[in-house]
PDB file of N, CA and C in Angstrom:
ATOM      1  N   UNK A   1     -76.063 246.629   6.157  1.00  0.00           N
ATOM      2  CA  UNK A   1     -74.936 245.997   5.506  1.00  0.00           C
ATOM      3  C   UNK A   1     -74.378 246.919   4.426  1.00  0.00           C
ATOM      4  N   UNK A   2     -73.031 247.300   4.618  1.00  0.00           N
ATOM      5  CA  UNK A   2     -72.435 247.932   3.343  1.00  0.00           C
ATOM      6  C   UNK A   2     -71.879 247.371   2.160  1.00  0.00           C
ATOM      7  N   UNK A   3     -71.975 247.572   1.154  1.00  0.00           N
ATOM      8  CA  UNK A   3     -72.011 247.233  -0.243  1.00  0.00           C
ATOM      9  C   UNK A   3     -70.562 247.801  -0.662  1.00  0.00           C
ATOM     10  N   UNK A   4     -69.710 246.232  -1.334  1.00  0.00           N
ATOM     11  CA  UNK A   4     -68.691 246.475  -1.704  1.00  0.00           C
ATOM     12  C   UNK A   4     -68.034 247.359  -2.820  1.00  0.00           C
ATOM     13  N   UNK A   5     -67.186 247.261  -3.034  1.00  0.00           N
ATOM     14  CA  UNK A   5     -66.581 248.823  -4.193  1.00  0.00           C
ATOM     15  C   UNK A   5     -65.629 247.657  -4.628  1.00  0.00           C
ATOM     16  N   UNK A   6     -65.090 248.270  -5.578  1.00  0.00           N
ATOM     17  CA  UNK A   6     -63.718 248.178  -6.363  1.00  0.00           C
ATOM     18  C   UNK A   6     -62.972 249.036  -7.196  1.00  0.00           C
ATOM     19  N   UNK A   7     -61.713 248.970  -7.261  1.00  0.00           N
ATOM     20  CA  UNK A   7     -60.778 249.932  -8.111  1.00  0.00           C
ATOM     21  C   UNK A   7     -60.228 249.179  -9.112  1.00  0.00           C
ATOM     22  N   UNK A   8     -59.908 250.262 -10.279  1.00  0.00           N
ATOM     23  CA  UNK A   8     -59.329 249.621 -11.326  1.00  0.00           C
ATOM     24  C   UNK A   8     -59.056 250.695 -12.116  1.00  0.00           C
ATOM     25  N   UNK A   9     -58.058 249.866 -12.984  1.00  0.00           N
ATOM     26  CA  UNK A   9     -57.010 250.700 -14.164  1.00  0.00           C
ATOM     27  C   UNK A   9     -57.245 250.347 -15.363  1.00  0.00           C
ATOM     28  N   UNK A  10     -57.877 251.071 -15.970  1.00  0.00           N
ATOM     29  CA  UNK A  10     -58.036 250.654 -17.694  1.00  0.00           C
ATOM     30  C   UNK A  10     -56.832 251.437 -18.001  1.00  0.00           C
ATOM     31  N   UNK A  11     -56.946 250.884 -19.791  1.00  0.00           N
ATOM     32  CA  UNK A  11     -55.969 251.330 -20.257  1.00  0.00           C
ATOM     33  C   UNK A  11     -56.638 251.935 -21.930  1.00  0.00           C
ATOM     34  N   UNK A  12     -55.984 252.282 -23.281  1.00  0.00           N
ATOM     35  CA  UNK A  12     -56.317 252.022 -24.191  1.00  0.00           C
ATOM     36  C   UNK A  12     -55.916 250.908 -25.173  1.00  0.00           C
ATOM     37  N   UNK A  13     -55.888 250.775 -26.365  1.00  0.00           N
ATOM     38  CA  UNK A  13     -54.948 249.508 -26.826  1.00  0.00           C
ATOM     39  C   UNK A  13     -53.549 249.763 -27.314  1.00  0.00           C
ATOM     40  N   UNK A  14     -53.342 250.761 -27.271  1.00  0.00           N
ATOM     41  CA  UNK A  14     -51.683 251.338 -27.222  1.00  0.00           C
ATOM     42  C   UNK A  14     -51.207 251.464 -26.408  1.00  0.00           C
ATOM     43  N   UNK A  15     -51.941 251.068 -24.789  1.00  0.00           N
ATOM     44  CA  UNK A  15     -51.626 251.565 -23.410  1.00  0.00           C
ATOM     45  C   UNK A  15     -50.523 253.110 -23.300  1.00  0.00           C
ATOM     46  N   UNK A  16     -51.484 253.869 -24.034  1.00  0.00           N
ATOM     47  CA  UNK A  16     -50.313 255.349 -23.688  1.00  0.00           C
ATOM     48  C   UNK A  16     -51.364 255.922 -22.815  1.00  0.00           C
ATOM     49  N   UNK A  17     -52.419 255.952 -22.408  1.00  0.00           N
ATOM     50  CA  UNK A  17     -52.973 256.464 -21.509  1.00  0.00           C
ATOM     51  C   UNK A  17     -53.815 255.538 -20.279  1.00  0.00           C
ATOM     52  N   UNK A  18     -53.966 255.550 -19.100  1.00  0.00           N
ATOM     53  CA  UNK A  18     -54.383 255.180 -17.668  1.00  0.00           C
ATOM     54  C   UNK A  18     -55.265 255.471 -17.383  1.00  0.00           C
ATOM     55  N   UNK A  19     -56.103 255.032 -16.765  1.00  0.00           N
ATOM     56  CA  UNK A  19     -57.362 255.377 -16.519  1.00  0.00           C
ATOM     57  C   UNK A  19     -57.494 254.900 -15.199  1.00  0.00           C
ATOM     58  N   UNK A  20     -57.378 255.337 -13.418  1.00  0.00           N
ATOM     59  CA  UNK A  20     -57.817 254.734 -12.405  1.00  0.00           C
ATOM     60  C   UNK A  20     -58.979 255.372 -11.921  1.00  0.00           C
ATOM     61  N   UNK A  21     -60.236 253.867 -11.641  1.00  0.00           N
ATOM     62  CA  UNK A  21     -61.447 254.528 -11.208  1.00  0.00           C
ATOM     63  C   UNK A  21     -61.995 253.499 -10.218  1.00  0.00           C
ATOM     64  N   UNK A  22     -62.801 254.127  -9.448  1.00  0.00           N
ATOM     65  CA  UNK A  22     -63.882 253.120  -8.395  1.00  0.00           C
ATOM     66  C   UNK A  22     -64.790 253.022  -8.778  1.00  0.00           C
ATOM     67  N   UNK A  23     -65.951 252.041  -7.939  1.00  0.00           N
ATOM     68  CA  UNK A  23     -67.304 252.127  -8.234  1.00  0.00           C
ATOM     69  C   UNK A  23     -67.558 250.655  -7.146  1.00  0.00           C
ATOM     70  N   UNK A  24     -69.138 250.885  -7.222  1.00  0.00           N
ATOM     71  CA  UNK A  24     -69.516 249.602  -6.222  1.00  0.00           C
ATOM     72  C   UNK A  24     -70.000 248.458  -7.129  1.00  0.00           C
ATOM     73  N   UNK A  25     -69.727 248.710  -8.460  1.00  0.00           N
ATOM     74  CA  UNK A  25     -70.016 247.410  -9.520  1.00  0.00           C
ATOM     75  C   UNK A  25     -69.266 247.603 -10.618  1.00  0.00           C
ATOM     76  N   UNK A  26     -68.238 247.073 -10.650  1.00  0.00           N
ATOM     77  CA  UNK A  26     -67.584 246.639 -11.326  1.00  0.00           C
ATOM     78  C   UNK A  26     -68.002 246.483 -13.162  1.00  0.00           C
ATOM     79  N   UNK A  27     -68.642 245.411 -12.869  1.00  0.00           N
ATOM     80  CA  UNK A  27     -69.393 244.800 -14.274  1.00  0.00           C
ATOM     81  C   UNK A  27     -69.945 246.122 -14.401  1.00  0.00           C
ATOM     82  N   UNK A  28     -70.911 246.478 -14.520  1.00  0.00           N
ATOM     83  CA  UNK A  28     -71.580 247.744 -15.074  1.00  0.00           C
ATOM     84  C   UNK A  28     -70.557 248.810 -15.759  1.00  0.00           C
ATOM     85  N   UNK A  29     -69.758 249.324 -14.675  1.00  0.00           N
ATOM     86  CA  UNK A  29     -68.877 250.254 -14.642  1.00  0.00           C
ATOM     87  C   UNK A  29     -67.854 249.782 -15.717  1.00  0.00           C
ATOM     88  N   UNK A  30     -67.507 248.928 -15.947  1.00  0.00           N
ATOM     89  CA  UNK A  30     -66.892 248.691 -16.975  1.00  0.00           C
ATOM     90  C   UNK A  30     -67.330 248.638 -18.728  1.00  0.00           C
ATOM     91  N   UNK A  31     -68.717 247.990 -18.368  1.00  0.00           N
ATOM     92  CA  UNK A  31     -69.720 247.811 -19.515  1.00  0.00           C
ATOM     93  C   UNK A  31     -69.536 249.376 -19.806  1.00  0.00           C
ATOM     94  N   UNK A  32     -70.361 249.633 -19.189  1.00  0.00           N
ATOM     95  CA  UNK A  32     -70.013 251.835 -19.038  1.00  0.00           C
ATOM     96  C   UNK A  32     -68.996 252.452 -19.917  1.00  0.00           C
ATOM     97  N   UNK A  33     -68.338 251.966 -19.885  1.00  0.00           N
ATOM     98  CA  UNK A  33     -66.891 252.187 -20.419  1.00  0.00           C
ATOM     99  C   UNK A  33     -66.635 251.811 -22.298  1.00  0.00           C
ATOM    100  N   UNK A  34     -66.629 250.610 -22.289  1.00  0.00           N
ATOM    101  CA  UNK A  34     -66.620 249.534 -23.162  1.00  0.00           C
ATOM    102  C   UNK A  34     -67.612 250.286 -24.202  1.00  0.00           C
ATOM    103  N   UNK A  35     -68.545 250.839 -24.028  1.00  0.00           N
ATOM    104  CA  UNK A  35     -69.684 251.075 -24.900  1.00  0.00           C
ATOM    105  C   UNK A  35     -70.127 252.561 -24.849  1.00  0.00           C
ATOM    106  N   UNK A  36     -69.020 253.011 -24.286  1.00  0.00           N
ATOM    107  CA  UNK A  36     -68.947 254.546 -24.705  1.00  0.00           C
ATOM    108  C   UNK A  36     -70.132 255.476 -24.496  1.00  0.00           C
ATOM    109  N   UNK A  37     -70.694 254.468 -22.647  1.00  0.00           N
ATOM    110  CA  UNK A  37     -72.343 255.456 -22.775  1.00  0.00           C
ATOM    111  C   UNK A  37     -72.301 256.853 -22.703  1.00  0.00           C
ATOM    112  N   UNK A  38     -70.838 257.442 -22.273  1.00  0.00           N
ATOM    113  CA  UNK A  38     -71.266 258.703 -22.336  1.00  0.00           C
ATOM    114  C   UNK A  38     -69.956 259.352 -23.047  1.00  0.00           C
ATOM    115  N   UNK A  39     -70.731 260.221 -23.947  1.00  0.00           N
ATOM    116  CA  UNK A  39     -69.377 260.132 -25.295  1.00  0.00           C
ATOM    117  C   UNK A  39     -68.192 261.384 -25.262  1.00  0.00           C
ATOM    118  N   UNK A  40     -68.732 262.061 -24.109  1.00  0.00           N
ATOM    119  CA  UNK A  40     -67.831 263.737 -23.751  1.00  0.00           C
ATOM    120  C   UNK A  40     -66.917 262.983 -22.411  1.00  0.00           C
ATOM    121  N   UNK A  41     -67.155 261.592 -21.982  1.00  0.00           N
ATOM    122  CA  UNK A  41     -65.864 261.307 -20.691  1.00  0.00           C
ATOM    123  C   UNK A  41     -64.537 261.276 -21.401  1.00  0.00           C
ATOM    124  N   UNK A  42     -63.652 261.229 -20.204  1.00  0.00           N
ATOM    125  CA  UNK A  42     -62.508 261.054 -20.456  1.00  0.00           C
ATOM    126  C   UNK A  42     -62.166 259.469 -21.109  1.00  0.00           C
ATOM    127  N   UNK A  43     -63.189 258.455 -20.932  1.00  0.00           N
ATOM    128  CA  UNK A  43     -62.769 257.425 -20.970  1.00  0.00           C
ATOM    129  C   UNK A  43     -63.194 257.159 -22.452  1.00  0.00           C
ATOM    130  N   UNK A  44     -64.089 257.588 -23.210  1.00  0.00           N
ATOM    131  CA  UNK A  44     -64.741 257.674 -24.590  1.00  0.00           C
ATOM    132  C   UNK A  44     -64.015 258.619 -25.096  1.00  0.00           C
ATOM    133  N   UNK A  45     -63.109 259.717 -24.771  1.00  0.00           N
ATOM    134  CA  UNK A  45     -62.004 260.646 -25.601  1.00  0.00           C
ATOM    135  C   UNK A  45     -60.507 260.208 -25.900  1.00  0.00           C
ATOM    136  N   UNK A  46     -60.531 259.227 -25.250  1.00  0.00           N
ATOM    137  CA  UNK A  46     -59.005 258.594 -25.500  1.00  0.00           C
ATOM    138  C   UNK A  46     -59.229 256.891 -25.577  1.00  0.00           C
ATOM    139  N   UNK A  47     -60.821 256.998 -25.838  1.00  0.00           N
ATOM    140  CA  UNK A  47     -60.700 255.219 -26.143  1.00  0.00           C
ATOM    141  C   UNK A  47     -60.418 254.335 -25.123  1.00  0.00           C
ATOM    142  N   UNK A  48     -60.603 254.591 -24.035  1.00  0.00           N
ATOM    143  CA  UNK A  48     -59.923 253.714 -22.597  1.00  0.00           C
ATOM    144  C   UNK A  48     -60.933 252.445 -22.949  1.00  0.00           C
ATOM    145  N   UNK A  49     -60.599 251.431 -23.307  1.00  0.00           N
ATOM    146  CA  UNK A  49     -61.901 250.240 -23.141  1.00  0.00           C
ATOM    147  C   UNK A  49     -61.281 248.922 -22.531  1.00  0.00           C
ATOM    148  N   UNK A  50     -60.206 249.118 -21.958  1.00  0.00           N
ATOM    149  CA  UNK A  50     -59.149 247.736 -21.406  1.00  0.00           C
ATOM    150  C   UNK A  50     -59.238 248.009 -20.363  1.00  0.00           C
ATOM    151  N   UNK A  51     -59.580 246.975 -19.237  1.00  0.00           N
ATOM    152  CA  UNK A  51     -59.585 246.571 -18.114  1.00  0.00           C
ATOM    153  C   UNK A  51     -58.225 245.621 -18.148  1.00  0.00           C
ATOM    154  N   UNK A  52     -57.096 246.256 -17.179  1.00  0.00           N
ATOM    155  CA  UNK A  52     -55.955 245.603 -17.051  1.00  0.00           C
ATOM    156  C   UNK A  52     -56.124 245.121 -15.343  1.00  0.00           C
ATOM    157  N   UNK A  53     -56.671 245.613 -14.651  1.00  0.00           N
ATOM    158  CA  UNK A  53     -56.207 245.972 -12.697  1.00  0.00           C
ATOM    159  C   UNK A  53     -57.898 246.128 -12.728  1.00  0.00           C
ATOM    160  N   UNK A  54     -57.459 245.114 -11.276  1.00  0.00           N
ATOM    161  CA  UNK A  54     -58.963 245.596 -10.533  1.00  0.00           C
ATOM    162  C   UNK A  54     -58.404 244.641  -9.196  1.00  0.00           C
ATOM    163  N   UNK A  55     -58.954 245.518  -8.080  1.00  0.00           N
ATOM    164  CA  UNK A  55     -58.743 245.059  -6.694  1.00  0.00           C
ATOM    165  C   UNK A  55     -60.730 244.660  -6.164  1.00  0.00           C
ATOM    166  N   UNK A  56     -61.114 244.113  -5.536  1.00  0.00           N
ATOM    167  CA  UNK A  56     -61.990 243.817  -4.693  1.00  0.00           C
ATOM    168  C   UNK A  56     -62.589 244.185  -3.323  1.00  0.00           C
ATOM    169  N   UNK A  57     -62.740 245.080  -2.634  1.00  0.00           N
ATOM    170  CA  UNK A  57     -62.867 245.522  -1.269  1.00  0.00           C
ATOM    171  C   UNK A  57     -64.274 245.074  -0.738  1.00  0.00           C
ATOM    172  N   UNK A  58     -64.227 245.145   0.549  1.00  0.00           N
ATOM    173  CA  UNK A  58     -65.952 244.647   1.369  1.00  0.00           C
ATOM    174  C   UNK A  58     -66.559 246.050   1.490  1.00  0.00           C
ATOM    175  N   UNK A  59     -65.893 247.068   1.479  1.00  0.00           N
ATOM    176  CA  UNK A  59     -66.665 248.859   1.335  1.00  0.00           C
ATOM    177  C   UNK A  59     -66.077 249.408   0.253  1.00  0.00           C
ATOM    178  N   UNK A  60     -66.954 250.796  -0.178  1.00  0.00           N
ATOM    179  CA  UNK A  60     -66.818 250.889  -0.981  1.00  0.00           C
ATOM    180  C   UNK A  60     -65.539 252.428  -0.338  1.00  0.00           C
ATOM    181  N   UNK A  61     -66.041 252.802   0.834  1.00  0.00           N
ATOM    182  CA  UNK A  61     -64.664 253.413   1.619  1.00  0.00           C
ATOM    183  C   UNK A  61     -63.446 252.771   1.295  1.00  0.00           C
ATOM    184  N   UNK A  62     -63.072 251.680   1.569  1.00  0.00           N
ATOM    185  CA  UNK A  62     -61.496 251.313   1.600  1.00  0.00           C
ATOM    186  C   UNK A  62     -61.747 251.046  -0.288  1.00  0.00           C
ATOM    187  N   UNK A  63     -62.334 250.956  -1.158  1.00  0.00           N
ATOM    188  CA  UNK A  63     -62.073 251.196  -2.023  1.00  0.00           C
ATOM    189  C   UNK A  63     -61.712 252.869  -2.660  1.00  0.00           C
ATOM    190  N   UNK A  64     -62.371 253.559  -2.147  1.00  0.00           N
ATOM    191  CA  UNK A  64     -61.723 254.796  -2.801  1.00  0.00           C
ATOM    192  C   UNK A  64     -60.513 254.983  -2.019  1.00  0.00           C
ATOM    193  N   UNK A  65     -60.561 254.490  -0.456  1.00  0.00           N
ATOM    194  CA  UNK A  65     -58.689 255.257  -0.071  1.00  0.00           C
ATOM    195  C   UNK A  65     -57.916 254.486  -0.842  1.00  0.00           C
ATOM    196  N   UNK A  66     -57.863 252.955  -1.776  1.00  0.00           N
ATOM    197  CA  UNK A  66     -56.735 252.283  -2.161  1.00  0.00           C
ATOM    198  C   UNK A  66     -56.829 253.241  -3.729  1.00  0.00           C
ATOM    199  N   UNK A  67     -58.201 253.773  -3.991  1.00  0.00           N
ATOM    200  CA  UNK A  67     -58.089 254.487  -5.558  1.00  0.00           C
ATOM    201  C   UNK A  67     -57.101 255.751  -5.223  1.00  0.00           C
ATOM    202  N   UNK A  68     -57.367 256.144  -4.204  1.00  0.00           N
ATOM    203  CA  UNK A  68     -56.485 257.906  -3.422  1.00  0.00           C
ATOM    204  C   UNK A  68     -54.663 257.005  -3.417  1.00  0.00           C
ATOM    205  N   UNK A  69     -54.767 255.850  -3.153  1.00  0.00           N
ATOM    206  CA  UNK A  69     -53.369 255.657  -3.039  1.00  0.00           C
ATOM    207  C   UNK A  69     -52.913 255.367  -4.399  1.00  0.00           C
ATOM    208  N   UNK A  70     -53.129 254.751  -5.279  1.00  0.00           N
ATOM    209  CA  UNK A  70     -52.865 254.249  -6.459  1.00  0.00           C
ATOM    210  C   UNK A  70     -52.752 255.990  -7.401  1.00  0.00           C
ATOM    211  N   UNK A  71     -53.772 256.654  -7.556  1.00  0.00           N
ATOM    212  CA  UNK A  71     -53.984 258.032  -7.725  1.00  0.00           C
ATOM    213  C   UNK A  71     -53.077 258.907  -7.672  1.00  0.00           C
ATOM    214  N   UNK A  72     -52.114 258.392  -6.292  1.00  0.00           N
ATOM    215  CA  UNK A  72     -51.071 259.370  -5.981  1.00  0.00           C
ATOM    216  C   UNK A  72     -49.782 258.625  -6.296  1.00  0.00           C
ATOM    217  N   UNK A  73     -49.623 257.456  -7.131  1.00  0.00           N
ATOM    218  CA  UNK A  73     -48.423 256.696  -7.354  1.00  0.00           C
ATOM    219  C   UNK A  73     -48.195 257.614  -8.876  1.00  0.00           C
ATOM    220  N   UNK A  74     -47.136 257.099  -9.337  1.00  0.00           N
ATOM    221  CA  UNK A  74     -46.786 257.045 -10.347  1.00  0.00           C
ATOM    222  C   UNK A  74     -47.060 256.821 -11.522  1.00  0.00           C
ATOM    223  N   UNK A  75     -47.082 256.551 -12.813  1.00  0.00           N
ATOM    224  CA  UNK A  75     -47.298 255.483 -14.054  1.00  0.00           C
ATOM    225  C   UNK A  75     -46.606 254.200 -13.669  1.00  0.00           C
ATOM    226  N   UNK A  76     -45.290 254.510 -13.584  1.00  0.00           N
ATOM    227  CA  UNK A  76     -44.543 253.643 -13.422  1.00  0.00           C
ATOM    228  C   UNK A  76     -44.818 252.826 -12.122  1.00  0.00           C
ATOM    229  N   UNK A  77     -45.590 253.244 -10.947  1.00  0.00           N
ATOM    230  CA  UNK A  77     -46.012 252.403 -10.064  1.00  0.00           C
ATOM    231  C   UNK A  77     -47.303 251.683 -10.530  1.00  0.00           C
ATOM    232  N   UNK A  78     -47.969 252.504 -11.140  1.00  0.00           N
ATOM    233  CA  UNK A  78     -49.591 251.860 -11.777  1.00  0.00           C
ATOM    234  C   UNK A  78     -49.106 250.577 -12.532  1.00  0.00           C
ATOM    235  N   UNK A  79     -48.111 250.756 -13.186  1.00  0.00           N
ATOM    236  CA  UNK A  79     -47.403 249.525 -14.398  1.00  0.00           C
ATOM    237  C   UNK A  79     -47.319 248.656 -13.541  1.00  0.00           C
ATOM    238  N   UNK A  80     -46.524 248.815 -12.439  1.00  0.00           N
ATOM    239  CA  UNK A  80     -45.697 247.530 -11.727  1.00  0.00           C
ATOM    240  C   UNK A  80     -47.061 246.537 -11.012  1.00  0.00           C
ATOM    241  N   UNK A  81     -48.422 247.589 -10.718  1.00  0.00           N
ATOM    242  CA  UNK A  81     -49.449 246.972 -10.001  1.00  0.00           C
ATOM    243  C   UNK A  81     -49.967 246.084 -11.361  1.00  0.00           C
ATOM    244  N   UNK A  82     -50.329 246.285 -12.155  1.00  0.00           N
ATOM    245  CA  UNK A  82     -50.769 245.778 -13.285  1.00  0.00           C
ATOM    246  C   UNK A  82     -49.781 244.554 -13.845  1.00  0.00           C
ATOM    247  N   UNK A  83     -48.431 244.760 -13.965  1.00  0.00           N
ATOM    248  CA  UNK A  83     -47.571 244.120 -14.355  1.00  0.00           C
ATOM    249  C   UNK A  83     -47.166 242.304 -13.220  1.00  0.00           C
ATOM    250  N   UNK A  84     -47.760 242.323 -11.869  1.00  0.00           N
ATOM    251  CA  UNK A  84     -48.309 241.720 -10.920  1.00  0.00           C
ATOM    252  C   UNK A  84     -49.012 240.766 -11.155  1.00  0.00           C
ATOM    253  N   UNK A  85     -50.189 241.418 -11.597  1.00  0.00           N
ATOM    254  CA  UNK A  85     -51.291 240.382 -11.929  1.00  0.00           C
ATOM    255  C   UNK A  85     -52.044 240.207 -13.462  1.00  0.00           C
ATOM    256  N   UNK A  86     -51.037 241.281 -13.773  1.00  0.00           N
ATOM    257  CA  UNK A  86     -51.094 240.733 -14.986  1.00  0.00           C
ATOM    258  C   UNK A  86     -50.246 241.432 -15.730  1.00  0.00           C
ATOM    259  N   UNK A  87     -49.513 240.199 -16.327  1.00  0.00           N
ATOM    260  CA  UNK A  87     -47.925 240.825 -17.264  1.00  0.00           C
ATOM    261  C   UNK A  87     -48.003 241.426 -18.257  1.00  0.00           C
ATOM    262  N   UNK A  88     -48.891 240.927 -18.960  1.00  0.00           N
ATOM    263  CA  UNK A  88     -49.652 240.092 -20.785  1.00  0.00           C
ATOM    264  C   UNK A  88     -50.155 241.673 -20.719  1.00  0.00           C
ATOM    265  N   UNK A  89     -51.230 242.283 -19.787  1.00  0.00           N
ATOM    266  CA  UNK A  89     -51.756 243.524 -20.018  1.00  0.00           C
ATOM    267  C   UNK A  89     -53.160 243.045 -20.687  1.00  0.00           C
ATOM    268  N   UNK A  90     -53.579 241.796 -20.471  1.00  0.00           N
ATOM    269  CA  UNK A  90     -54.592 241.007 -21.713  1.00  0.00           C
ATOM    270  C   UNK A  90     -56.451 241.849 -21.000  1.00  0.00           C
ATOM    271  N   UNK A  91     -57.103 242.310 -21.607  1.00  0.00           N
ATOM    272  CA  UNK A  91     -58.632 242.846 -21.149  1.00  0.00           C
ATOM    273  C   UNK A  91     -59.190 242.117 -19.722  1.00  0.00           C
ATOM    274  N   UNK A  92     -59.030 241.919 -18.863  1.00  0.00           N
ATOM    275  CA  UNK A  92     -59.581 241.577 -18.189  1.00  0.00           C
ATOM    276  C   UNK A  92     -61.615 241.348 -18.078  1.00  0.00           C
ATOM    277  N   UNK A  93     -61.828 241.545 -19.053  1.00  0.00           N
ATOM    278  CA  UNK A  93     -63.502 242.255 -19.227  1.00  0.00           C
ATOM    279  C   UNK A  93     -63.849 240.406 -19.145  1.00  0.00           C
ATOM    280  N   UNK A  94     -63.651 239.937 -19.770  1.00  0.00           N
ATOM    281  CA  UNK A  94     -63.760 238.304 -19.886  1.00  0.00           C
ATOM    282  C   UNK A  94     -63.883 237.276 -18.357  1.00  0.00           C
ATOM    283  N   UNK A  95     -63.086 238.362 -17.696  1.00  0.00           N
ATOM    284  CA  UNK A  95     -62.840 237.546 -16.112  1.00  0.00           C
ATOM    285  C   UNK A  95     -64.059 237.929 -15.366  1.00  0.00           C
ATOM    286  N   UNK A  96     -64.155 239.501 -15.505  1.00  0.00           N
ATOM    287  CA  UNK A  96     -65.364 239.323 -14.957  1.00  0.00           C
ATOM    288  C   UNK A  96     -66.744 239.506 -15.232  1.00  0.00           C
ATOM    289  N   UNK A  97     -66.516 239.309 -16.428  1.00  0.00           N
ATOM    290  CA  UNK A  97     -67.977 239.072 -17.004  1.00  0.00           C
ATOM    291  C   UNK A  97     -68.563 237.955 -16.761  1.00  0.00           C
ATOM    292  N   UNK A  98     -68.235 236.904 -16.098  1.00  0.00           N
ATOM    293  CA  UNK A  98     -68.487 235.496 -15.822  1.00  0.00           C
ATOM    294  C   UNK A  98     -68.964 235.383 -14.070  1.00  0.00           C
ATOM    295  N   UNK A  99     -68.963 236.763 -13.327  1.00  0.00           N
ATOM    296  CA  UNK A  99     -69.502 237.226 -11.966  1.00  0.00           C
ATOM    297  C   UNK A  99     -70.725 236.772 -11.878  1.00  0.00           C
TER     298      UNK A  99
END
């Protein structure tokens, strides 16, 4: 049985910088983030700790080709995906911390 993935777009709290990443756990990967375990990433150098976007997949394959597609959009397309499901831009960390 293969083990699901997901993609997602953090942001910082000024949203001037994007952050799109995969992983096959979500919760962790975000915690990861949030708490700055590793302090030389990109995501601990610009403060990324907002979870705005996150998609769900059954592999963790069709999760990285939708990260390769999102990857190759725009800002302005990343916005409009985010802006979708969520307008507000509000942390998402709350939604799924309750998994």
């Amino acid at each position: 049985m293969e083990k699901g993935g997901a993609v997602y777009i953090k942001t910082n709290s000024n949203h001037t910088v994007l952050y799109t990443g995969v992983t096959s756990d979500l919760l962790r990967r975000v915690h990861e983030h949030k708490t700055g375990l590793n302090k030389n990433s990109f995501t601990s150098k610009y403060k990324i700790t907002k979870l705005v976007f996150y998609e769900s997949f059954h592999s963790v394959e069709e999760a990285i080709n939708r990260e390769k597609q999102i990857k190759g959009g725009n800002r302005k397309k990343k916005e409009s995906l985010i802006n979708i499901i969520n307008p507000e831009w509000k942390d998402l960390w709350d939604e799924i911390r309750e998994w």
